[in-house]
N, C-alpha and C. Protein backbone atom coordinates (compact mmCIF):
# COMPACT_ATOMS: atom_id res chain seq x y z
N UNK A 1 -26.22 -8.32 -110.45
CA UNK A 1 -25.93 -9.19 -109.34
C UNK A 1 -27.25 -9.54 -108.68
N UNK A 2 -27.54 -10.91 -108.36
CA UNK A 2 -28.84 -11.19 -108.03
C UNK A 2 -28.38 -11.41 -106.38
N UNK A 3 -28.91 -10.20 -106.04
CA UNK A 3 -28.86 -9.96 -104.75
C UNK A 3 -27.28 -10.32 -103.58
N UNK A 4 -26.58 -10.81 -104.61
CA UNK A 4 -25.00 -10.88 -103.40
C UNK A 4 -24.58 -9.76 -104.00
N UNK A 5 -23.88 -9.39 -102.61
CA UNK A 5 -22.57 -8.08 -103.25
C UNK A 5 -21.27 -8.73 -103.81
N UNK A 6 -20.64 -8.31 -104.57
CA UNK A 6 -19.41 -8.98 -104.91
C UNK A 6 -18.34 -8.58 -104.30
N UNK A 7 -18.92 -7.58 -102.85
CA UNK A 7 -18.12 -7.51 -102.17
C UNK A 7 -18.56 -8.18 -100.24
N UNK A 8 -19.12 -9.01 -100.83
CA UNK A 8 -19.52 -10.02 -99.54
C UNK A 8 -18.12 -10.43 -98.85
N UNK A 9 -18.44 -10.28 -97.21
CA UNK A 9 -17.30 -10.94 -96.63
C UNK A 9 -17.40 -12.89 -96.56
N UNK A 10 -18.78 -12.73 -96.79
CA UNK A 10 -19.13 -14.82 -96.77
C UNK A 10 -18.39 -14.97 -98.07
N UNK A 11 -17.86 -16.71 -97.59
CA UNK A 11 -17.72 -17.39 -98.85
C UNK A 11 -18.51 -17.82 -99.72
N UNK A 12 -18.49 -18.40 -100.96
CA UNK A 12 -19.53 -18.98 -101.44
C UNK A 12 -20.18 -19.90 -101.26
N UNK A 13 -19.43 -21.33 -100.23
CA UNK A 13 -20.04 -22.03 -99.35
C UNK A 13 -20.69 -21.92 -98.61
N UNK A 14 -20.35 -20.60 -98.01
CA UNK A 14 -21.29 -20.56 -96.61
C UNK A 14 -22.48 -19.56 -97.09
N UNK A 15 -22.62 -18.58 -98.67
CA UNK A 15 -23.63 -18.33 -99.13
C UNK A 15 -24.65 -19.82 -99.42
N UNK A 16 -23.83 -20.67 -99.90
CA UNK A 16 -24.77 -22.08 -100.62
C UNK A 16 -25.49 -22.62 -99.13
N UNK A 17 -24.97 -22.94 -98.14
CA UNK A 17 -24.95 -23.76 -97.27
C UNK A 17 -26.07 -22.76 -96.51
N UNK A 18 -26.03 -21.16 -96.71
CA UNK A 18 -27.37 -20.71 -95.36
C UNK A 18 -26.39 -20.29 -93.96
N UNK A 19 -25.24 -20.38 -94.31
CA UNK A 19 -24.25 -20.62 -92.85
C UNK A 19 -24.36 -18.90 -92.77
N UNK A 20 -24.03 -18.42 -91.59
CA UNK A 20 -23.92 -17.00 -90.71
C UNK A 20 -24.70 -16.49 -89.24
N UNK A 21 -25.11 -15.49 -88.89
CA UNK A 21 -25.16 -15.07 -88.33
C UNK A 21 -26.07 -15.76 -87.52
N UNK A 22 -26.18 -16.18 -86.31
CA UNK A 22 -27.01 -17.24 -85.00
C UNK A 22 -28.51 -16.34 -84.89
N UNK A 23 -28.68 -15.40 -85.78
CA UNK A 23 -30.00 -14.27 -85.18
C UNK A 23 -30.13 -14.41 -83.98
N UNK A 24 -29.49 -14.52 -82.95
CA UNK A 24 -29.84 -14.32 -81.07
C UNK A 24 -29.73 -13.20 -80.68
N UNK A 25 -28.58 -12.87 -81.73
CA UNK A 25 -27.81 -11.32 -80.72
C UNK A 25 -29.35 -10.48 -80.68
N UNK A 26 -30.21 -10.42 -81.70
CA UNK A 26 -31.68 -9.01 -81.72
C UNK A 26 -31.80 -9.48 -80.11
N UNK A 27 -32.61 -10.91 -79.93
CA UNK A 27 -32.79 -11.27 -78.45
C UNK A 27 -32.51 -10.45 -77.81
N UNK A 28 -31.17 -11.00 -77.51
CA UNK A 28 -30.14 -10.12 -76.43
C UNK A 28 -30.23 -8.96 -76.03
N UNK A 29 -30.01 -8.18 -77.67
CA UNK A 29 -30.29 -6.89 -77.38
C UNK A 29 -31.82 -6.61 -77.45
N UNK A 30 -32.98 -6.66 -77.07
CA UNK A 30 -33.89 -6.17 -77.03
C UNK A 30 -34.49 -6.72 -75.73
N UNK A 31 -33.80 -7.63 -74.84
CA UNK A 31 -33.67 -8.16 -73.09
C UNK A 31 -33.12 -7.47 -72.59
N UNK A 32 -31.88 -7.13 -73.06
CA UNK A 32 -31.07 -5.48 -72.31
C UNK A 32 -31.59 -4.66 -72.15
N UNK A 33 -32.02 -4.23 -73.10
CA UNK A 33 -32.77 -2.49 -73.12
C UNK A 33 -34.09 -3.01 -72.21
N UNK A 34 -34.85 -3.45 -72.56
CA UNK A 34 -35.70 -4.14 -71.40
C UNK A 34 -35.72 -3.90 -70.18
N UNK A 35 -34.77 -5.16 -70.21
CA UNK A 35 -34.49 -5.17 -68.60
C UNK A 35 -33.86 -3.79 -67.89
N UNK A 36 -33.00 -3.09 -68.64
CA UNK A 36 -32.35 -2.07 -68.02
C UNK A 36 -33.51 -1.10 -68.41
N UNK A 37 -34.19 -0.84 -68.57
CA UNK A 37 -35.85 0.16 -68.78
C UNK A 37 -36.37 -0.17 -67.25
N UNK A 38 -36.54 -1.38 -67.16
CA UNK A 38 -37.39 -1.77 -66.25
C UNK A 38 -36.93 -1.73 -65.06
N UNK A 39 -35.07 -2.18 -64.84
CA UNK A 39 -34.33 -1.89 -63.55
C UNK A 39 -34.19 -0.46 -63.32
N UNK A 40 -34.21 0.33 -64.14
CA UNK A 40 -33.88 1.75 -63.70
C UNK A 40 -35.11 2.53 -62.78
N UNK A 41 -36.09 2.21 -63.31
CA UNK A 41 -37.48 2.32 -63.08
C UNK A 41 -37.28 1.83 -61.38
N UNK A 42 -37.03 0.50 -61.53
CA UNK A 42 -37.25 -0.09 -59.92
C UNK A 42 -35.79 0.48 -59.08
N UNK A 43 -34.85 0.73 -59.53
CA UNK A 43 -33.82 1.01 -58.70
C UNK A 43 -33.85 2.49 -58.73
N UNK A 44 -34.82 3.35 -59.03
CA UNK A 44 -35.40 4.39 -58.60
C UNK A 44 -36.29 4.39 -57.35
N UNK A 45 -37.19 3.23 -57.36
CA UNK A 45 -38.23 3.44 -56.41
C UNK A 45 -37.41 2.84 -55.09
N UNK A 46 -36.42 1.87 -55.45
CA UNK A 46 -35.61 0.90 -54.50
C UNK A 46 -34.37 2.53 -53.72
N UNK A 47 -33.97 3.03 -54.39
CA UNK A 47 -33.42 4.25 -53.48
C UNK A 47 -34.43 5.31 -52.82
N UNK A 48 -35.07 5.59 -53.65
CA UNK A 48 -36.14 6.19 -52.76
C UNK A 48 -36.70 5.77 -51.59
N UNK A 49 -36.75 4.37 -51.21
CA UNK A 49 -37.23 3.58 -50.14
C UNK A 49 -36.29 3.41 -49.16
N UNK A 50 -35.08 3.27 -50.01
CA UNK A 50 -33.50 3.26 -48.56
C UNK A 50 -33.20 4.28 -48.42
N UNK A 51 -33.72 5.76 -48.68
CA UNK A 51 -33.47 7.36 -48.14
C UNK A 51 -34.38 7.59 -47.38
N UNK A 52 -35.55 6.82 -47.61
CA UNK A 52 -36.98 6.87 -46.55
C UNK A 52 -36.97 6.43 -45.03
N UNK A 53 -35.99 4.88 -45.48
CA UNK A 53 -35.76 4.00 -44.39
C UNK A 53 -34.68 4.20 -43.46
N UNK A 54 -33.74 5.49 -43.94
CA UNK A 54 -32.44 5.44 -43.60
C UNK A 54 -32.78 5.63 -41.93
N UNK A 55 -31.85 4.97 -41.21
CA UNK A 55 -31.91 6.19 -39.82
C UNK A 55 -33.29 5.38 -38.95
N UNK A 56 -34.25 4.42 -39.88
CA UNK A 56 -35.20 4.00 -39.13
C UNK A 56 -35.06 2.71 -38.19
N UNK A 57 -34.39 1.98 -38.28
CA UNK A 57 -34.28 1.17 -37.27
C UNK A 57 -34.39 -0.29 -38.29
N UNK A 58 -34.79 -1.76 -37.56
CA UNK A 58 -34.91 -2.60 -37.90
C UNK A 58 -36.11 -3.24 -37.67
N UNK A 59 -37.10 -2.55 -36.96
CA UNK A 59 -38.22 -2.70 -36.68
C UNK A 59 -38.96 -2.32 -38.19
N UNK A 60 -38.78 -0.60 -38.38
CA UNK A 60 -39.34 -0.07 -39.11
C UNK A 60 -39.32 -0.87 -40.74
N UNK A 61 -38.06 -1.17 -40.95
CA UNK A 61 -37.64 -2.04 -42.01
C UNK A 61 -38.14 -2.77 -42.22
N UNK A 62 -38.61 -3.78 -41.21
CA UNK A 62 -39.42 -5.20 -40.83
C UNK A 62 -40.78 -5.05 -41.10
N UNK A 63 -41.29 -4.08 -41.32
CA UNK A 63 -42.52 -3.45 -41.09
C UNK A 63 -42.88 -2.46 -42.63
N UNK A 64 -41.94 -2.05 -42.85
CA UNK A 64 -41.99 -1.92 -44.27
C UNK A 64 -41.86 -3.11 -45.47
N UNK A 65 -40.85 -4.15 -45.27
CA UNK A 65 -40.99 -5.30 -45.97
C UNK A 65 -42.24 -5.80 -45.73
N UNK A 66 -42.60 -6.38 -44.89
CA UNK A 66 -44.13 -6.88 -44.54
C UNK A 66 -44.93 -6.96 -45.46
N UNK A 67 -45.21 -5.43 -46.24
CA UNK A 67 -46.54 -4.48 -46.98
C UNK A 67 -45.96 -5.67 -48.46
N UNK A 68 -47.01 -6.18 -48.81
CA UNK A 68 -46.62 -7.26 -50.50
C UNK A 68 -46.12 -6.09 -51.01
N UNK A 69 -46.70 -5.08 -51.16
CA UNK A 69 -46.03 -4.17 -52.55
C UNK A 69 -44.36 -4.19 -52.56
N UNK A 70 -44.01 -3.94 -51.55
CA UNK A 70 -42.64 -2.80 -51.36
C UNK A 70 -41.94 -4.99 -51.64
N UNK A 71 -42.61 -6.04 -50.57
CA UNK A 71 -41.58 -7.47 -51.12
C UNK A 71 -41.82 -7.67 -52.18
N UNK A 72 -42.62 -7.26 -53.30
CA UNK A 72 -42.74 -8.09 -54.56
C UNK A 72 -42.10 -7.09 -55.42
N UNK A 73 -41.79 -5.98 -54.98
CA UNK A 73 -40.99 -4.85 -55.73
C UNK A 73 -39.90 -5.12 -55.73
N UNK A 74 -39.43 -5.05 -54.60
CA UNK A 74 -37.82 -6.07 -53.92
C UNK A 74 -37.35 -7.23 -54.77
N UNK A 75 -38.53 -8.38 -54.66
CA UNK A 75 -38.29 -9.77 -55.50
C UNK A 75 -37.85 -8.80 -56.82
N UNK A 76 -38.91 -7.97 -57.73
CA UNK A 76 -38.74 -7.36 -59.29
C UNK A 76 -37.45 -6.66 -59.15
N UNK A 77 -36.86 -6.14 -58.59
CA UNK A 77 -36.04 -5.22 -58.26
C UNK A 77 -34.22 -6.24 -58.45
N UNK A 78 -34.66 -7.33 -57.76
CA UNK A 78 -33.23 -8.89 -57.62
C UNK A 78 -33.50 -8.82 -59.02
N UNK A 79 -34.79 -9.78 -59.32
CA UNK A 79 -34.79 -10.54 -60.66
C UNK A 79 -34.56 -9.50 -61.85
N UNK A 80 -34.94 -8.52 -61.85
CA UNK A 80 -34.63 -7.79 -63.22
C UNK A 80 -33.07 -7.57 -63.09
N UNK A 81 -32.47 -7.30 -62.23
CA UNK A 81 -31.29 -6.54 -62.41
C UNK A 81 -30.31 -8.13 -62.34
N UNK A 82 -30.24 -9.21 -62.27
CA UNK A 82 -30.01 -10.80 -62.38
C UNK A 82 -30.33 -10.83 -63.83
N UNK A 83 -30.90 -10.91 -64.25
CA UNK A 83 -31.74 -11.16 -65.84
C UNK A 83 -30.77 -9.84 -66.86
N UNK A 84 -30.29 -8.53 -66.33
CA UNK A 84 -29.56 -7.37 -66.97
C UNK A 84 -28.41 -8.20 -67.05
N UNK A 85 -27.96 -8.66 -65.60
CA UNK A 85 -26.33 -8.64 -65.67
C UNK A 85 -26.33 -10.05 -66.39
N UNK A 86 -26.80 -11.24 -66.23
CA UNK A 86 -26.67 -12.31 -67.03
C UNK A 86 -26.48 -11.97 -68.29
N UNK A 87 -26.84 -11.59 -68.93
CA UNK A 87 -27.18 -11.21 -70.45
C UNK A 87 -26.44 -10.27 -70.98
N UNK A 88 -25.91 -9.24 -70.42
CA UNK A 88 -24.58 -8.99 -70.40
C UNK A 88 -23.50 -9.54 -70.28
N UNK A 89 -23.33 -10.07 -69.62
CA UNK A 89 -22.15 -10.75 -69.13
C UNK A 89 -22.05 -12.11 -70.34
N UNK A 90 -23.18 -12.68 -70.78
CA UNK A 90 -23.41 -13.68 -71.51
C UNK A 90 -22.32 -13.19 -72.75
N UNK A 91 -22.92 -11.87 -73.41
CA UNK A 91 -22.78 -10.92 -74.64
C UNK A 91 -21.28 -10.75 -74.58
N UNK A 92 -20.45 -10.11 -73.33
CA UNK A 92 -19.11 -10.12 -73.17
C UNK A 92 -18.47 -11.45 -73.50
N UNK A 93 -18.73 -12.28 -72.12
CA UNK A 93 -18.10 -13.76 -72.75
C UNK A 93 -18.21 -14.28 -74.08
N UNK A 94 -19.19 -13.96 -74.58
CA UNK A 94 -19.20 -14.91 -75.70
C UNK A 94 -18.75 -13.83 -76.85
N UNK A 95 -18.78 -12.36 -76.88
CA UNK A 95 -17.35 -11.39 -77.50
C UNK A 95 -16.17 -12.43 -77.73
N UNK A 96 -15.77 -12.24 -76.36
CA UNK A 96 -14.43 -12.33 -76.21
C UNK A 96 -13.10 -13.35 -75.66
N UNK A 97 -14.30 -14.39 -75.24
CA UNK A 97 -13.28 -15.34 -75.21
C UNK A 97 -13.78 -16.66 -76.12
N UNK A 98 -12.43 -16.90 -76.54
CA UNK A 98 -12.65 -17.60 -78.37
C UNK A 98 -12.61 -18.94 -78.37
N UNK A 99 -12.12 -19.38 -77.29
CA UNK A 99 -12.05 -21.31 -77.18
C UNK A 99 -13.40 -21.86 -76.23
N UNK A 100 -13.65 -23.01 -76.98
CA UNK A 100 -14.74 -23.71 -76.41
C UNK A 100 -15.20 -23.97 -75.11
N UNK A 101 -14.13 -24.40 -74.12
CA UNK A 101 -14.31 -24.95 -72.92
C UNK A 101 -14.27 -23.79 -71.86
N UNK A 102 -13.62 -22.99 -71.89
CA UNK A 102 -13.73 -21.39 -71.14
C UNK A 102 -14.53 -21.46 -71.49
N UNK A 103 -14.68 -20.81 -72.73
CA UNK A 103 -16.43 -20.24 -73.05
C UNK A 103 -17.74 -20.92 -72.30
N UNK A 104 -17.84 -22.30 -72.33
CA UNK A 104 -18.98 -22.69 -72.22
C UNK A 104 -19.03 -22.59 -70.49
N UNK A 105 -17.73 -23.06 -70.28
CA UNK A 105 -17.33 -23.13 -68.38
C UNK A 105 -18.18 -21.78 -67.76
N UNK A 106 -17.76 -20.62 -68.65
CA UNK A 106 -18.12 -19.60 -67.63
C UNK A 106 -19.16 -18.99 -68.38
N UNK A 107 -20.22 -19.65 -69.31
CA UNK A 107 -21.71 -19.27 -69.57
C UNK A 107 -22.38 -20.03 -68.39
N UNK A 108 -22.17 -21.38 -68.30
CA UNK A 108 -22.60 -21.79 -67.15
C UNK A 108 -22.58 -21.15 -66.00
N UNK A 109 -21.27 -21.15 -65.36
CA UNK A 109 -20.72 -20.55 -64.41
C UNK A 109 -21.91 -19.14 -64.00
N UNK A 110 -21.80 -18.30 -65.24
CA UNK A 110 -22.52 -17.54 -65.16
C UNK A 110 -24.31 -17.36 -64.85
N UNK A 111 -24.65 -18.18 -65.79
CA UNK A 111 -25.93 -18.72 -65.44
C UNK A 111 -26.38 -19.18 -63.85
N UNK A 112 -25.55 -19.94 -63.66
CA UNK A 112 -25.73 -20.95 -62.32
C UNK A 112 -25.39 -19.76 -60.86
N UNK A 113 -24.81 -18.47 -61.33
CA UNK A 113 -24.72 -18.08 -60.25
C UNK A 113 -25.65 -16.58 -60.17
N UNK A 114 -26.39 -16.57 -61.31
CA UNK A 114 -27.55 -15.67 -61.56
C UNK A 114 -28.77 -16.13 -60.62
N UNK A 115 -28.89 -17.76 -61.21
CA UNK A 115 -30.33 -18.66 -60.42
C UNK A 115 -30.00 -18.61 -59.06
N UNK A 116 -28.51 -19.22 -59.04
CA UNK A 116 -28.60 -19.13 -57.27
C UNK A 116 -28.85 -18.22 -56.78
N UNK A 117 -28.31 -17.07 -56.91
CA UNK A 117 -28.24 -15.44 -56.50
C UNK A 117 -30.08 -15.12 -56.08
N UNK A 118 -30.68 -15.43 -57.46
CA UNK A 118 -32.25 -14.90 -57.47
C UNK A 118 -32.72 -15.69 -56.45
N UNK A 119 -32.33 -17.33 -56.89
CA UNK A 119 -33.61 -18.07 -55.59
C UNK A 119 -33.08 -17.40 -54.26
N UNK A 120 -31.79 -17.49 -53.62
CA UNK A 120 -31.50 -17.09 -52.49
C UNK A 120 -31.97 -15.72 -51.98
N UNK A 121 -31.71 -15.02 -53.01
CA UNK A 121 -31.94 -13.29 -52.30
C UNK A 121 -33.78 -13.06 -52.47
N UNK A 122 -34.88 -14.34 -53.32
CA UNK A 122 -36.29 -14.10 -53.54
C UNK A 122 -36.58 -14.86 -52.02
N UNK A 123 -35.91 -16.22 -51.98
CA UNK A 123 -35.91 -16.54 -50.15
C UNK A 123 -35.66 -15.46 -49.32
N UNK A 124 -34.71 -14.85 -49.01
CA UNK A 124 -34.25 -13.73 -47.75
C UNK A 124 -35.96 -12.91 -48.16
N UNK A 125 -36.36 -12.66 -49.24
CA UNK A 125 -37.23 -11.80 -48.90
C UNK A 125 -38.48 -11.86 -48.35
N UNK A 126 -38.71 -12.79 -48.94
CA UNK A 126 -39.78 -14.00 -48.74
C UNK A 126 -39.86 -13.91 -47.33
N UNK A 127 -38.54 -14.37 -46.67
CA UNK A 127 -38.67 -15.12 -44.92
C UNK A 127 -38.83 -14.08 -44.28
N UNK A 128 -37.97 -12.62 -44.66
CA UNK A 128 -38.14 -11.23 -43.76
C UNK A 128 -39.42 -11.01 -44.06
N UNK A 129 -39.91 -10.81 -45.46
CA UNK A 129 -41.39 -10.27 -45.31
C UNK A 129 -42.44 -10.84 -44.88
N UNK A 130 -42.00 -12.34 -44.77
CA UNK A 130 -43.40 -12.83 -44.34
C UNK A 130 -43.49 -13.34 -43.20
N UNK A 131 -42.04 -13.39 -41.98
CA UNK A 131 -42.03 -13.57 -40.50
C UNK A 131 -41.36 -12.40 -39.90
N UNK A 132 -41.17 -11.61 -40.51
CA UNK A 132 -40.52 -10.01 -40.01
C UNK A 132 -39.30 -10.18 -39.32
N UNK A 133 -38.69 -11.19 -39.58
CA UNK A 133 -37.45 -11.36 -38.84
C UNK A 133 -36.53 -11.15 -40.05
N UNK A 134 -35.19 -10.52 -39.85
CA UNK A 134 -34.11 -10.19 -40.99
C UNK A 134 -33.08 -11.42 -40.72
């Protein structure tokens, strides 16, 4: 046998034709593990900072956002864990629901409420850290 199994689940068309697998899913999965490497990491340092802050007031808060490190940690902290759940959620939907127009409705759907989510919550941080007002 020159290289097919004769127990291939492809047809022989779709052997002739090149037709199968989209190669995205590696993507996917190697953005997951990623991103969830990299969120765990920050949603370590991100609890450590709200056990620090607990009990401190809104001053202190204001005053801790301020410092770039702790807002650009914050910004990494939205965007990675936005970038996890998208891509998940992408991987589910597109599992499991099998007709076209759902499907595509709520990849969008999904997408569009990842970007909004990030620009809005990278604004809130932005405006607290950089006029100290919440």
């Amino acid at each position: 046998m020159s290289g097919v199994s004769s127990h291939s689940l492809r047809t022989a068309r779709s052997r002739a034709l090149g037709l199968g697998a989209a190669h995205h899913g590696v993507s996917h999965f190697i953005v997951e593990r990623i991103s969830g490497l990299i969120f765990t990491v920050l949603a370590l340092w991100g609890v450590w900072s709200a056990v620090s802050l607990a009990g401190a007031g809104p001053d202190a808060a204001a005053y801790w956002l301020s410092r770039p490190l702790n807002a650009v940690l914050l910004s990494l902290l939205l965007v990675v864990g936005l970038v996890h759940v998208k891509h998940a959620m992408q991987v589910v939907i597109e599992d499991y629901i099998q007709s076209f127009l759902p499907k595509a409705t709520l990849l969008v759907l999904n997408f569009s409420i990842c970007v909004l989510a990030g620009a809005l919550g990278v604004f809130a941080i932005l405006k607290a850290a950089l006029t100290g007002a919440f």
